[in-house]
PDB file of N, CA and C in Angstrom:
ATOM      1  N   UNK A   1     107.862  77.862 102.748  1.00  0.00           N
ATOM      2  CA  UNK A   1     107.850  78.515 101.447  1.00  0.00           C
ATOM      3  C   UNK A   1     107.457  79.978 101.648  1.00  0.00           C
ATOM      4  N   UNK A   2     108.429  80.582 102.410  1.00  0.00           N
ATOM      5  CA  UNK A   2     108.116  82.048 103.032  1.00  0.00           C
ATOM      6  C   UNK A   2     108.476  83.306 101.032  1.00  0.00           C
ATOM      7  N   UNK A   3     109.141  82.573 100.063  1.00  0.00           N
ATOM      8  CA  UNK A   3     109.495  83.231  99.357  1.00  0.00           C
ATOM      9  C   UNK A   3     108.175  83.860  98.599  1.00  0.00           C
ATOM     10  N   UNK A   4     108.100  85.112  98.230  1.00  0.00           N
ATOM     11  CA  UNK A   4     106.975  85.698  97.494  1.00  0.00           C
ATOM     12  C   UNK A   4     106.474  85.617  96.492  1.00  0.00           C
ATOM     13  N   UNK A   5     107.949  85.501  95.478  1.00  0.00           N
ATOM     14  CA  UNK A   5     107.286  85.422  94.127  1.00  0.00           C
ATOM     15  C   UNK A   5     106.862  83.474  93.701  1.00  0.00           C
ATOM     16  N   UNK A   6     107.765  82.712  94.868  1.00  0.00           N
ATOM     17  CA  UNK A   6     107.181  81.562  94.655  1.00  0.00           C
ATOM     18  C   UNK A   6     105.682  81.197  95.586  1.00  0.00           C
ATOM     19  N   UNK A   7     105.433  82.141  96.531  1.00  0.00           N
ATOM     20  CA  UNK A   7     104.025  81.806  96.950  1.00  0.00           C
ATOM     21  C   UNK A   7     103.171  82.441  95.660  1.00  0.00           C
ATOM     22  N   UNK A   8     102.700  83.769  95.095  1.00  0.00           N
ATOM     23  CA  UNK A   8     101.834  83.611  94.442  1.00  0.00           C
ATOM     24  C   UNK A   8     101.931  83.473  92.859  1.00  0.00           C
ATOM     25  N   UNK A   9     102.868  82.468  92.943  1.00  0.00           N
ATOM     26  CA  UNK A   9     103.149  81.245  91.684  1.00  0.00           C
ATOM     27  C   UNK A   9     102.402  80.418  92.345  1.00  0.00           C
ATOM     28  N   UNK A  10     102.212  79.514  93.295  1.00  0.00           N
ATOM     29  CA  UNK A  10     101.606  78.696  94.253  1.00  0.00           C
ATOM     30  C   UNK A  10      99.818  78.807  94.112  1.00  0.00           C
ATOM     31  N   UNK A  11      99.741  80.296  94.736  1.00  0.00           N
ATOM     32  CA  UNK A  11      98.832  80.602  94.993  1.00  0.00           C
ATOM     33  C   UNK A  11      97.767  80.315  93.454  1.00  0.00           C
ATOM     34  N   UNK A  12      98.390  80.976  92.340  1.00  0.00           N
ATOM     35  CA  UNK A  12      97.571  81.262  91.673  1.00  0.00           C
ATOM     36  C   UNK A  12      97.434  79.376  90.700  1.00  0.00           C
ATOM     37  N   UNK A  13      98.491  78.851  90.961  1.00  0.00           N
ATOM     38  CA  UNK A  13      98.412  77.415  90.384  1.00  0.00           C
ATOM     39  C   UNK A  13      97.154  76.641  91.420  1.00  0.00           C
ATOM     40  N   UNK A  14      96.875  77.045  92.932  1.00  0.00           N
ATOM     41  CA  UNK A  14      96.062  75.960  93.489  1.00  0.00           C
ATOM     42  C   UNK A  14      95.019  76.908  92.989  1.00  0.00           C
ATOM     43  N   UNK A  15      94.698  78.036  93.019  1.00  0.00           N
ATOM     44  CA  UNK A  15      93.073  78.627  92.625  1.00  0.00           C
ATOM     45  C   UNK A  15      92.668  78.314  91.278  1.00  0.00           C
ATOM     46  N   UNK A  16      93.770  77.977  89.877  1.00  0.00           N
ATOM     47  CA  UNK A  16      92.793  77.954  88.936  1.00  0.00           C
ATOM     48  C   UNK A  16      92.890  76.332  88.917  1.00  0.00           C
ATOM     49  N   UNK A  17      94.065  75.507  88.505  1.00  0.00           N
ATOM     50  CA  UNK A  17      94.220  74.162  88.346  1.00  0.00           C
ATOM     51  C   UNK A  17      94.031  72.786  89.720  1.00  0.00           C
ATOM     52  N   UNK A  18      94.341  73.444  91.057  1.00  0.00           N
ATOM     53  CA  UNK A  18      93.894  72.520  92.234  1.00  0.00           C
ATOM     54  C   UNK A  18      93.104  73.412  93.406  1.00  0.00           C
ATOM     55  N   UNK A  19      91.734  73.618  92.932  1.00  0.00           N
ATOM     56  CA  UNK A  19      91.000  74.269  93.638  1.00  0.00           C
ATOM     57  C   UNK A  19      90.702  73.416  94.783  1.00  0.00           C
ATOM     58  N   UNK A  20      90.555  73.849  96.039  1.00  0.00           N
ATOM     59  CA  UNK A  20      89.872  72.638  97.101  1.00  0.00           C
ATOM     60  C   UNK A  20      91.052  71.870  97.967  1.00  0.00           C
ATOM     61  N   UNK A  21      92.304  71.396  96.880  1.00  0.00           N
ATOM     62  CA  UNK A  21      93.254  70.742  97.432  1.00  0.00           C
ATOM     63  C   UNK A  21      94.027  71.480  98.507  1.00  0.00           C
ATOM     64  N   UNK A  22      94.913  70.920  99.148  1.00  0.00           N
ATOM     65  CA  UNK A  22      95.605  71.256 100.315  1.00  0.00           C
ATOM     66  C   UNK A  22      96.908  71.448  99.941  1.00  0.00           C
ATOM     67  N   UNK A  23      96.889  73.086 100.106  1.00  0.00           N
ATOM     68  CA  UNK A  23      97.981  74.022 100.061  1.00  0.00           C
ATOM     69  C   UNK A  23      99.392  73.311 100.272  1.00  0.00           C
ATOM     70  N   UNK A  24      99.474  72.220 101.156  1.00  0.00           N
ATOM     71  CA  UNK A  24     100.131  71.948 101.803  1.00  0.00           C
ATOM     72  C   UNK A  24     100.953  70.575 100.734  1.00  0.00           C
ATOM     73  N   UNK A  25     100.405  70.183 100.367  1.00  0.00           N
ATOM     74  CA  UNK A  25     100.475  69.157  99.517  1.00  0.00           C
ATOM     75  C   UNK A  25     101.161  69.707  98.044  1.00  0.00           C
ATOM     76  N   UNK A  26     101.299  71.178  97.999  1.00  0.00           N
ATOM     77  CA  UNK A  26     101.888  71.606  96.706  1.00  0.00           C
ATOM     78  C   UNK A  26     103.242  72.378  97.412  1.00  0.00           C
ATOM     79  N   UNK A  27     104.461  71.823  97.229  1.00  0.00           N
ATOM     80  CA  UNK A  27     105.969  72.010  97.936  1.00  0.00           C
ATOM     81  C   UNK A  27     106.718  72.485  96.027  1.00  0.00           C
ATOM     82  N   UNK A  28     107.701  73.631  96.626  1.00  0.00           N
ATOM     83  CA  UNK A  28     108.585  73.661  95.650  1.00  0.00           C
ATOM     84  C   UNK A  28     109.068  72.505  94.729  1.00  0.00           C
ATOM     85  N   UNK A  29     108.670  71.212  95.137  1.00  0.00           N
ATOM     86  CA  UNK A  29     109.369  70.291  93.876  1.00  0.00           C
ATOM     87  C   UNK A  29     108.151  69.547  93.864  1.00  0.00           C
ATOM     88  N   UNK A  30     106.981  69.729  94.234  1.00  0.00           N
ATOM     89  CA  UNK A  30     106.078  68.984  93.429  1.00  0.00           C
ATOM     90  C   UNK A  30     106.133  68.723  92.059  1.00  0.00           C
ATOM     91  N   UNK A  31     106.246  67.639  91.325  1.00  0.00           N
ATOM     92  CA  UNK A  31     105.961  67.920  90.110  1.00  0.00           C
ATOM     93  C   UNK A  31     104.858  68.369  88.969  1.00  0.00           C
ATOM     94  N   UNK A  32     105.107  69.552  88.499  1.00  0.00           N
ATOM     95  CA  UNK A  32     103.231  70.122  87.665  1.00  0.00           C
ATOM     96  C   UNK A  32     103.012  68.820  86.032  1.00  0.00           C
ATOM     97  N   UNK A  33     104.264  69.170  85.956  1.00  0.00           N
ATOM     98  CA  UNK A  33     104.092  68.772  84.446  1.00  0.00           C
ATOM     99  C   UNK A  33     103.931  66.908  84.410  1.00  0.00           C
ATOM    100  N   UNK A  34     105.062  66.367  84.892  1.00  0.00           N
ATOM    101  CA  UNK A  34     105.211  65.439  85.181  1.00  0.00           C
ATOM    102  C   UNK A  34     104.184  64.609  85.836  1.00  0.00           C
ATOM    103  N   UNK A  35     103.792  65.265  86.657  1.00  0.00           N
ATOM    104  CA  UNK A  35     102.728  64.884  87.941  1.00  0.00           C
ATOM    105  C   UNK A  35     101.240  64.833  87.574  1.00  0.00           C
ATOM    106  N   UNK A  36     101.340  65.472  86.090  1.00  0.00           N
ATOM    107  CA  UNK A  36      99.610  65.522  85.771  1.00  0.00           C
ATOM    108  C   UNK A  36      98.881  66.847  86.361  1.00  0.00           C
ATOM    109  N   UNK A  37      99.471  67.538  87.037  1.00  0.00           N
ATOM    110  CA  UNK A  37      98.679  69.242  87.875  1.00  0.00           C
ATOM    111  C   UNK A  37      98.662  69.196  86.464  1.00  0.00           C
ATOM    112  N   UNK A  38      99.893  70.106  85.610  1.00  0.00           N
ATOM    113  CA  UNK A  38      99.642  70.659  84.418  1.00  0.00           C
ATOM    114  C   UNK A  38      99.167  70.198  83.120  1.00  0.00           C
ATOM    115  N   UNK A  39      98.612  70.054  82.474  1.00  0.00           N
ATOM    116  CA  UNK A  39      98.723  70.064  80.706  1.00  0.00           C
ATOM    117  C   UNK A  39      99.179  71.053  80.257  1.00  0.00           C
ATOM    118  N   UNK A  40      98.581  70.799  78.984  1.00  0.00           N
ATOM    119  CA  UNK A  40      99.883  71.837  77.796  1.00  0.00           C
ATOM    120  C   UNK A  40      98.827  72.820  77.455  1.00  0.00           C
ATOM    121  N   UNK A  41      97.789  73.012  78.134  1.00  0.00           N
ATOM    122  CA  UNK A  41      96.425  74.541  78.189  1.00  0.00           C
ATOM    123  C   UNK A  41      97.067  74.978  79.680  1.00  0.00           C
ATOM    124  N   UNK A  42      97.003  74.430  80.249  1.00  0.00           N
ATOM    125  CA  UNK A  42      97.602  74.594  81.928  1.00  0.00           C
ATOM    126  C   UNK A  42      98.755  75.312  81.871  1.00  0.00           C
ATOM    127  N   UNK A  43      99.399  74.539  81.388  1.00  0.00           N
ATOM    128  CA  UNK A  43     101.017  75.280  81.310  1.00  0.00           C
ATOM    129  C   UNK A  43     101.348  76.354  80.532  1.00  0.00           C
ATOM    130  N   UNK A  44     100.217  76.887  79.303  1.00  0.00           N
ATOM    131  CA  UNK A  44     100.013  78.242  78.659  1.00  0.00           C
ATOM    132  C   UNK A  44      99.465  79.536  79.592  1.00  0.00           C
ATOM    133  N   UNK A  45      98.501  78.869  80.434  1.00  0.00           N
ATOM    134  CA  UNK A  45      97.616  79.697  81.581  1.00  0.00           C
ATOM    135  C   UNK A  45      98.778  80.337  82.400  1.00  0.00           C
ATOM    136  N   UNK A  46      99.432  79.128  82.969  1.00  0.00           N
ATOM    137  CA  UNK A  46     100.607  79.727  83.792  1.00  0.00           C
ATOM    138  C   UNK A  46     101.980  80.430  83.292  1.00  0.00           C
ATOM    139  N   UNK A  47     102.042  79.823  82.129  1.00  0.00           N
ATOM    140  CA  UNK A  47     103.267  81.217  81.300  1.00  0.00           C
ATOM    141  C   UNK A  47     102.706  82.228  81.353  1.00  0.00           C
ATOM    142  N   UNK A  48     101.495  82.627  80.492  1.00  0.00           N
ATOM    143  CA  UNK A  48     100.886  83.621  80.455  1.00  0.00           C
ATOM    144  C   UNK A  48     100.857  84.956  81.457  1.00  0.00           C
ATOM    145  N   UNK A  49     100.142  83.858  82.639  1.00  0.00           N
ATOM    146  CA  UNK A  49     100.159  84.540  83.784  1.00  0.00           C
ATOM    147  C   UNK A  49     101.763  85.066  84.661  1.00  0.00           C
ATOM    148  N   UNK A  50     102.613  84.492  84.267  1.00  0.00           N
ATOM    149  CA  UNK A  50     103.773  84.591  84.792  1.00  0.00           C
ATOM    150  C   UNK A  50     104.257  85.874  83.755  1.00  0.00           C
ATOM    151  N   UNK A  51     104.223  85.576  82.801  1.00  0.00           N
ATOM    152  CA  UNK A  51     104.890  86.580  81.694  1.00  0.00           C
ATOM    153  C   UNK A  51     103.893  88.229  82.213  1.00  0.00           C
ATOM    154  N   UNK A  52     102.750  88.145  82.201  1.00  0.00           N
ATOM    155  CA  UNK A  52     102.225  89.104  82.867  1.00  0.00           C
ATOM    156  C   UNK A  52     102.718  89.746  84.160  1.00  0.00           C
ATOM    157  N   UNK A  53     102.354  89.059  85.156  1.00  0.00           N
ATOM    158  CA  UNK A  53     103.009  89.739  86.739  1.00  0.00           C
ATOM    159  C   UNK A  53     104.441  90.388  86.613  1.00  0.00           C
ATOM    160  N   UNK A  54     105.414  89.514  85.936  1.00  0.00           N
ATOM    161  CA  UNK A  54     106.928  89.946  86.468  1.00  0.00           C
ATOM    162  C   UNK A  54     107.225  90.253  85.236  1.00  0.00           C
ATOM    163  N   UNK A  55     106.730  90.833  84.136  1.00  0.00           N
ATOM    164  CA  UNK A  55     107.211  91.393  82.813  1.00  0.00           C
ATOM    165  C   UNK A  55     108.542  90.176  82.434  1.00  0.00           C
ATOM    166  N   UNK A  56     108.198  89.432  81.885  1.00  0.00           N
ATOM    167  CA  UNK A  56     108.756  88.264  81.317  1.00  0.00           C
ATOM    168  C   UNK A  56     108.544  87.746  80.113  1.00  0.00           C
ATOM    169  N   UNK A  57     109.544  87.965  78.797  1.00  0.00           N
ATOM    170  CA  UNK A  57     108.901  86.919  78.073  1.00  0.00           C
ATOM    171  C   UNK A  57     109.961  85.544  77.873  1.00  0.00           C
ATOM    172  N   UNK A  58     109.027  84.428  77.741  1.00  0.00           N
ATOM    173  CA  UNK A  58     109.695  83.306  77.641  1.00  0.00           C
ATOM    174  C   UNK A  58     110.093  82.764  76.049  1.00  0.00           C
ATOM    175  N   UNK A  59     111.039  82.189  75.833  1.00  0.00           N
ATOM    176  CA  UNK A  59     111.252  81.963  74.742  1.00  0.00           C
ATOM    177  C   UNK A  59     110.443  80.321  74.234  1.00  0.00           C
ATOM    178  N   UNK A  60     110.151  80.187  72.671  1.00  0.00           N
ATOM    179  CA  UNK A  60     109.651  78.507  73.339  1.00  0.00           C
ATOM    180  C   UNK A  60     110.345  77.514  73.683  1.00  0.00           C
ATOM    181  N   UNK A  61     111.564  77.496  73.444  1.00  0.00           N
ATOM    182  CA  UNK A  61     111.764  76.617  74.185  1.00  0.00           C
ATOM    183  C   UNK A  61     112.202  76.436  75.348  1.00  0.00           C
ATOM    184  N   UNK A  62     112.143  77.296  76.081  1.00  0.00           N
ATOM    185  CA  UNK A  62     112.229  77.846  77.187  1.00  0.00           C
ATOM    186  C   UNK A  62     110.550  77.082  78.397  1.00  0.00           C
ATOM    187  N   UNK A  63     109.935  76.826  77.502  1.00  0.00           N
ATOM    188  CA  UNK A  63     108.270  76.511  77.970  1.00  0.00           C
ATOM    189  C   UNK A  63     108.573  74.758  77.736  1.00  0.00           C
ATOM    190  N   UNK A  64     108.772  74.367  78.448  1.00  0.00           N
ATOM    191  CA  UNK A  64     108.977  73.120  78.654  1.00  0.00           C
ATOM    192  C   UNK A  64     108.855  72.097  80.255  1.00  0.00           C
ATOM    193  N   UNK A  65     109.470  71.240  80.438  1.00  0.00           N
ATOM    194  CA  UNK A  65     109.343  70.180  81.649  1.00  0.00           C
ATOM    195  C   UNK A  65     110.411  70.554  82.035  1.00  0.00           C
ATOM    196  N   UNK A  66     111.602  71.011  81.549  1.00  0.00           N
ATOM    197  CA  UNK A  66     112.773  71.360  82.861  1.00  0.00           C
ATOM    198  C   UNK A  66     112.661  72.385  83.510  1.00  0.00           C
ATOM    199  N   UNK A  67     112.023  73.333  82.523  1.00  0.00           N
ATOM    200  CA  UNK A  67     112.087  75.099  83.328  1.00  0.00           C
ATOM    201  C   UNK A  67     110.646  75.371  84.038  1.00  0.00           C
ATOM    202  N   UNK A  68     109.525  74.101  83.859  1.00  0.00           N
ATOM    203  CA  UNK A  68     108.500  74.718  84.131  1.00  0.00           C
ATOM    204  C   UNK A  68     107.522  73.254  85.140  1.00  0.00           C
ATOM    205  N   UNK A  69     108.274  71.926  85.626  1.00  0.00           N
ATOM    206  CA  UNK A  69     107.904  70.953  86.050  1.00  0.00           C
ATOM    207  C   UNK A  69     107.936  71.337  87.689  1.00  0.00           C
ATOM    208  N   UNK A  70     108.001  72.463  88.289  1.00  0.00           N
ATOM    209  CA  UNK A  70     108.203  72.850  89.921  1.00  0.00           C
ATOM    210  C   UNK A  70     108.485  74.058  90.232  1.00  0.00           C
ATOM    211  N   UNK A  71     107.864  74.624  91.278  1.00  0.00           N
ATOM    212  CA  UNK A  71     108.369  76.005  91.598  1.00  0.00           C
ATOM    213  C   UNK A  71     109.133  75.919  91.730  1.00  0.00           C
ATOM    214  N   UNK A  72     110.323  75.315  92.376  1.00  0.00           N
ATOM    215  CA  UNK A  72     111.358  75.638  92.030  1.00  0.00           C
ATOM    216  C   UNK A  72     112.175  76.169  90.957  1.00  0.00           C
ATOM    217  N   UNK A  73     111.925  75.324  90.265  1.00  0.00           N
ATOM    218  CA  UNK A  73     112.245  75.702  88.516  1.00  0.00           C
ATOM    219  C   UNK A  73     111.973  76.988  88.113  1.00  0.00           C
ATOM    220  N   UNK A  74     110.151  77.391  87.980  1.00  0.00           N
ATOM    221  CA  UNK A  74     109.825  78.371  87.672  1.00  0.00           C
ATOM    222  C   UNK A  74     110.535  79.737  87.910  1.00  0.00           C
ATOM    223  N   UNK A  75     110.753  79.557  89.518  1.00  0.00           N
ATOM    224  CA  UNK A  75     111.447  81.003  90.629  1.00  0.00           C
ATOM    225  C   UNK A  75     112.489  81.285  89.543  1.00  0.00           C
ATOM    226  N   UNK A  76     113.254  80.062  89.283  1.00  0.00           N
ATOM    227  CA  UNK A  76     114.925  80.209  88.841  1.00  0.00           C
ATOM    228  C   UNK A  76     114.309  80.614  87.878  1.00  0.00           C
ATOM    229  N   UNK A  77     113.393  80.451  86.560  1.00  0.00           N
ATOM    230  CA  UNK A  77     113.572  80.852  85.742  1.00  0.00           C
ATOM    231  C   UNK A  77     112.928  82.067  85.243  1.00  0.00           C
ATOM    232  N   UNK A  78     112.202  82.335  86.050  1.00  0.00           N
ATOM    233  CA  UNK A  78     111.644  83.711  86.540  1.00  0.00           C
ATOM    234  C   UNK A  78     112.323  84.973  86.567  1.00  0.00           C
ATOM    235  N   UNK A  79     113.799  84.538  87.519  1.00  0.00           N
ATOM    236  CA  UNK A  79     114.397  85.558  88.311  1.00  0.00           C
ATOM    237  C   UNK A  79     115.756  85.330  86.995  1.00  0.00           C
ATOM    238  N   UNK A  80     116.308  84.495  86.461  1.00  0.00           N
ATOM    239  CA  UNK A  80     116.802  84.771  85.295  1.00  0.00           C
ATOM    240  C   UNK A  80     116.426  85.734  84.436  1.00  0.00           C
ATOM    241  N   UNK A  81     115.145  85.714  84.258  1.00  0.00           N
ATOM    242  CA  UNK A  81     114.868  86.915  83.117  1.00  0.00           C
ATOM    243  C   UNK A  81     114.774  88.225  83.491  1.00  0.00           C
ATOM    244  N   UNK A  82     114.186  88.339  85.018  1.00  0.00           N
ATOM    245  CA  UNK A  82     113.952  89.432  85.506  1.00  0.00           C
ATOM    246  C   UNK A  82     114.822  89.653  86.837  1.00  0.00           C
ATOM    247  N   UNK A  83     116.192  89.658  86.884  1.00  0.00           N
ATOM    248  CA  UNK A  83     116.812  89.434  88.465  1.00  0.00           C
ATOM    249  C   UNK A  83     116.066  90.486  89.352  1.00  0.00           C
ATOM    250  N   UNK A  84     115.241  91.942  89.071  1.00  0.00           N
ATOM    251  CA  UNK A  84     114.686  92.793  90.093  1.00  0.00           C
ATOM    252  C   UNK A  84     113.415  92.005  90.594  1.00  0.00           C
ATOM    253  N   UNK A  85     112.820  90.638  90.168  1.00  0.00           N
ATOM    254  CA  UNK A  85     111.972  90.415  91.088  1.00  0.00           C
ATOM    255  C   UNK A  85     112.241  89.542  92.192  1.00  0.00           C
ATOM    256  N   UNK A  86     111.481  89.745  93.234  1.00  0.00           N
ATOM    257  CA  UNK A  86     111.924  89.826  94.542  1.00  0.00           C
ATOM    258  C   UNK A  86     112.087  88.558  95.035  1.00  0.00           C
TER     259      UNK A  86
END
């Protein structure tokens, strides 16, 4: 997971919601939402924070389990709104 904007998507999901856990154990298709990482305060923290870094705003329904259940997801829907981030 050499990609940037999906490491500190990563990064900042294990420091506030899986502190302690192993980096290693959170892969582009982990599931957040699905999987229990996220709730629906969790998953505001991380829009938030996302809409901040890469000047993004999300629409609501856009804030959901398809666009927001895996980094994977997120990247894509990230780089949809903003194709200049990296």
């Amino acid at each position: 997971m050499s990609d940037e904007l999906m490491q500190k998507i990563k990064t900042f999901i294990m420091e506030e919601f899986l502190p302690g856990e192993d980096p290693d154990e959170l892969t582009e298709t982990t599931p957040l939402i699905s999987g229990g990482i996220l709730d629906s305060i969790a998953t505001l923290k991380l829009v938030m924070f996302v809409e901040e870094q890469y000047s993004v705003n999300f629409a609501p329904h856009e804030v959901d389990k398809e666009n927001l259940d895996n980094l994977a997801s997120i990247v894509r829907l990230v780089r949809s709104k903003n194709p200049s981030v990296a």
